[in-house]
C-alpha atoms as a PDB file:
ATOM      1  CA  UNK A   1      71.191 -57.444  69.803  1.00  0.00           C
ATOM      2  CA  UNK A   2      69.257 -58.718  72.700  1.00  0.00           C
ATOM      3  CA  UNK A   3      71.235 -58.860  75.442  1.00  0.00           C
ATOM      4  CA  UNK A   4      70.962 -54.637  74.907  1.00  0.00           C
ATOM      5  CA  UNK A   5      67.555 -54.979  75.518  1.00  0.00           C
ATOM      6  CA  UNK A   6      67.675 -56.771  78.240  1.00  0.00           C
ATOM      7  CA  UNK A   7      70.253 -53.926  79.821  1.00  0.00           C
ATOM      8  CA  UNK A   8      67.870 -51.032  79.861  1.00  0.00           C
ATOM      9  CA  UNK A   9      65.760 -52.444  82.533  1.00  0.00           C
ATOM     10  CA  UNK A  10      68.957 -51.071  84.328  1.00  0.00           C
ATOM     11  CA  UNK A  11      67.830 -47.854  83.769  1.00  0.00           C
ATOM     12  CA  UNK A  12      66.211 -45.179  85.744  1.00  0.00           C
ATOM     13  CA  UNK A  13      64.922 -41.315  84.744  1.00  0.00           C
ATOM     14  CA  UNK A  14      65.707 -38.871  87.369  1.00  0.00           C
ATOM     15  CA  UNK A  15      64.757 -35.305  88.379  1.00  0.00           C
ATOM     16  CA  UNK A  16      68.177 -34.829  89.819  1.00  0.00           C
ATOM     17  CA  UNK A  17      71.745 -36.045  90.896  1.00  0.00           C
ATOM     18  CA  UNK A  18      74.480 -35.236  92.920  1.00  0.00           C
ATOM     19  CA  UNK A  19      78.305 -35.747  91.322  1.00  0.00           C
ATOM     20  CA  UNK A  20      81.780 -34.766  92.730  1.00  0.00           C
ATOM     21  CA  UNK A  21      79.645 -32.378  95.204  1.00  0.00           C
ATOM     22  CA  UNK A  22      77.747 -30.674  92.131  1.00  0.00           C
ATOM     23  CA  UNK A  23      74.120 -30.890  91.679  1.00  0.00           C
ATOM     24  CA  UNK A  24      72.447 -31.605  88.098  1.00  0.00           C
ATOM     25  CA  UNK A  25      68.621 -30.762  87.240  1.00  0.00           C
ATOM     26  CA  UNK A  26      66.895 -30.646  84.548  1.00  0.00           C
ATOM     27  CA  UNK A  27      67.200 -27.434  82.658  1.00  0.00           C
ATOM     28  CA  UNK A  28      70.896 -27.594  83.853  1.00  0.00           C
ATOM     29  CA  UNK A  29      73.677 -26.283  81.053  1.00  0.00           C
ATOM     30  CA  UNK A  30      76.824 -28.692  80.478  1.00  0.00           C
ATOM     31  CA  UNK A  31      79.243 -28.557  78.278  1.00  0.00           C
ATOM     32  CA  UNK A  32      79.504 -31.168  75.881  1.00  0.00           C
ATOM     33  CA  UNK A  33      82.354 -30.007  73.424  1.00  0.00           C
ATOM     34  CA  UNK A  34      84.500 -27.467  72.120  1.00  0.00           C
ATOM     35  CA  UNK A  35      83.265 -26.355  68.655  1.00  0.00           C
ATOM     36  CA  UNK A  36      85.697 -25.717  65.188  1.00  0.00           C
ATOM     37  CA  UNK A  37      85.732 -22.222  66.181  1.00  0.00           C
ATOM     38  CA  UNK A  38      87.058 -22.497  69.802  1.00  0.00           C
ATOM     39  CA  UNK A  39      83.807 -21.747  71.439  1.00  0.00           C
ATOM     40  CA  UNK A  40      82.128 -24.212  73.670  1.00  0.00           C
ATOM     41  CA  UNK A  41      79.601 -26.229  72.362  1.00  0.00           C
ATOM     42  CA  UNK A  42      76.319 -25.968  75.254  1.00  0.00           C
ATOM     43  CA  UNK A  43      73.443 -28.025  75.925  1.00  0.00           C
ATOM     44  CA  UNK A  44      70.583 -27.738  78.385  1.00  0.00           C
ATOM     45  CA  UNK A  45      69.645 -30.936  80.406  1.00  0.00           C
ATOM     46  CA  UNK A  46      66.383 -31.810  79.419  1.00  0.00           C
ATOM     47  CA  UNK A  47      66.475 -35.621  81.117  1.00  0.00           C
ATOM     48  CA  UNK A  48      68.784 -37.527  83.221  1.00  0.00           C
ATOM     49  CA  UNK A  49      69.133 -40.946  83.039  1.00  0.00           C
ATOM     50  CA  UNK A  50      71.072 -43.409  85.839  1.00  0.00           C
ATOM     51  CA  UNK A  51      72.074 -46.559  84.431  1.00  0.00           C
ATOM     52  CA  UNK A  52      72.274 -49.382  87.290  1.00  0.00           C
ATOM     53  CA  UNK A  53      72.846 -46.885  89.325  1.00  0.00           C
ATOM     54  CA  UNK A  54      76.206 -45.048  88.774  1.00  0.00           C
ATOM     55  CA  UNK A  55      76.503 -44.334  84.965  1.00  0.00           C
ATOM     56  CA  UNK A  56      74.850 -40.846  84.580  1.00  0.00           C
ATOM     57  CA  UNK A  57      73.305 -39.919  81.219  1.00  0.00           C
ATOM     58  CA  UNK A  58      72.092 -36.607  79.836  1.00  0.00           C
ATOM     59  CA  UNK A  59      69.620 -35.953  77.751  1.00  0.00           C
ATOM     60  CA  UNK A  60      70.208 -32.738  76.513  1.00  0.00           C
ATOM     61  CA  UNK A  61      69.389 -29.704  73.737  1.00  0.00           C
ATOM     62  CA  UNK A  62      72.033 -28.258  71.851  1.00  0.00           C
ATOM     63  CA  UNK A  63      72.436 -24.169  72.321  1.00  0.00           C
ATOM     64  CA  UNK A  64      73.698 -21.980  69.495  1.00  0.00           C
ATOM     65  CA  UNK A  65      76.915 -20.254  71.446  1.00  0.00           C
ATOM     66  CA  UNK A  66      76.819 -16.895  69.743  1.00  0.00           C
ATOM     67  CA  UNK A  67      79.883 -15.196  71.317  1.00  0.00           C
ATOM     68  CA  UNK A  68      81.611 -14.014  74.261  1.00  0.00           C
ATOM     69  CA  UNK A  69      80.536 -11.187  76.447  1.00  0.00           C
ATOM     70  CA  UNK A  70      83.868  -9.368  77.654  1.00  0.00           C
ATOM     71  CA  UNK A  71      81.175  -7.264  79.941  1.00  0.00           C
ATOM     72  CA  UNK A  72      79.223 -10.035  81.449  1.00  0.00           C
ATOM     73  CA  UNK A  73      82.316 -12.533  81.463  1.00  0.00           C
ATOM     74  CA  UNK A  74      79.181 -14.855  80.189  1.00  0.00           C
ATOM     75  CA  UNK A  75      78.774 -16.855  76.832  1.00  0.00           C
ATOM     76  CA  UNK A  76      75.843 -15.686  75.007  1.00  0.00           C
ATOM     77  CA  UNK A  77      73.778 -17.959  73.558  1.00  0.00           C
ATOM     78  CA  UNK A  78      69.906 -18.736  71.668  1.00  0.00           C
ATOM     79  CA  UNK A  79      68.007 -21.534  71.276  1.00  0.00           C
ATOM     80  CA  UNK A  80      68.467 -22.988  67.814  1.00  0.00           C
ATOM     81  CA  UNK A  81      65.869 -22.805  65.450  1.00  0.00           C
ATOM     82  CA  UNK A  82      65.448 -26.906  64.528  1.00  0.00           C
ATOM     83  CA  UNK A  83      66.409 -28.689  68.067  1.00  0.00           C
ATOM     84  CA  UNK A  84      69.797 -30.564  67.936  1.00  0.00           C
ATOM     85  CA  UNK A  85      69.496 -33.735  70.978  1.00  0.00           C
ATOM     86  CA  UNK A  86      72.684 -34.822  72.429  1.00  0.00           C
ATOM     87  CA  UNK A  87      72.529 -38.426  74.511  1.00  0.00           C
ATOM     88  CA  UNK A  88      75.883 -37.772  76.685  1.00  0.00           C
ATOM     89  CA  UNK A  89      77.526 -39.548  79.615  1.00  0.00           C
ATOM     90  CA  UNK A  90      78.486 -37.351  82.112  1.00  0.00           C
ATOM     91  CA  UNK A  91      82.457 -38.814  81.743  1.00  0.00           C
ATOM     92  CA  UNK A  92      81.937 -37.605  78.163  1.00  0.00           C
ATOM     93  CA  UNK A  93      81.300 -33.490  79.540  1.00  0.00           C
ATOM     94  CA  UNK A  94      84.447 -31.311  78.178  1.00  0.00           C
ATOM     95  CA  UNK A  95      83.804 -29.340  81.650  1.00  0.00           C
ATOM     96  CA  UNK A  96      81.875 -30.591  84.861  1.00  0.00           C
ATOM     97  CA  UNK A  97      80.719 -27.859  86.522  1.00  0.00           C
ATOM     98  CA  UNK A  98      76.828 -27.256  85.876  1.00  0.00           C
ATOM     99  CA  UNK A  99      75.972 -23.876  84.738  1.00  0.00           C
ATOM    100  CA  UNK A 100      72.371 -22.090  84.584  1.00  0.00           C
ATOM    101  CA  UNK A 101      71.051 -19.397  82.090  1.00  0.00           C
ATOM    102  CA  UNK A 102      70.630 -15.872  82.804  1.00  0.00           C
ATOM    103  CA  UNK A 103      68.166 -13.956  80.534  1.00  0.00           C
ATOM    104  CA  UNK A 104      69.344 -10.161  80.578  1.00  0.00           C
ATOM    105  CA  UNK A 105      67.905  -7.696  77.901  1.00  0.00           C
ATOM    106  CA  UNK A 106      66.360 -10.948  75.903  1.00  0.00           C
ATOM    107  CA  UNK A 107      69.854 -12.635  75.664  1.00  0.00           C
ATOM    108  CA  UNK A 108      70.426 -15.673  77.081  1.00  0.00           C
ATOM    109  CA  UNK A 109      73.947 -15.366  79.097  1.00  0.00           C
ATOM    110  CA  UNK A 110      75.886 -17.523  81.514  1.00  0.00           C
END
């Protein structure tokens, strides 16, 4: 029980990191999962945590994924109403590429 004490002195809160070429920030989207009804399961970076020094961890907020704009070719997606946190490591992400929100006609798309 101790010795996992002892191991988070290991670890560091960052703004940002680089990965594979692809930049994370916080307020970042990831995806962390594919939800029972096929759509993917969001969550906006809200911390990023390096763990001595190559283990990245996210710190993130689950998004409701509404549906599927056909239009946009975007996921639409709110904020739910009681926050769901998510501690993820970023081998865990169903999808690496970052994404970012785009607000259009007070949906949140991307």
């Amino acid at each position: 029980m101790y010795t996992k004490i002892i191991h988070l002195i290991h670890l560091h809160r960052v703004y940002w990191v680089t990965k594979n070429t692809l930049k994370y920030s916080i307020g970042t989207i990831v995806t962390l999962a594919i939800g029972d009804d096929d759509l993917p399961v969001f969550g906006e970076v809200k911390e990023i945590l390096l763990y001595n020094t190559s283990m990245i961890i996210f710190l993130t907020e689950e998004l409701s994924t509404d549906q599927f704009h056909h239009h946009y070719h975007a996921y639409e997606v709110s904020r739910r109403e009681h926050k769901k946190m998510h501690v993820t490591q970023f081998s865990s992400l169903v999808d690496h590429v970052p994404l970012s929100l785009l607000k259009s006609c007070d949906v949140l798309l991307f």
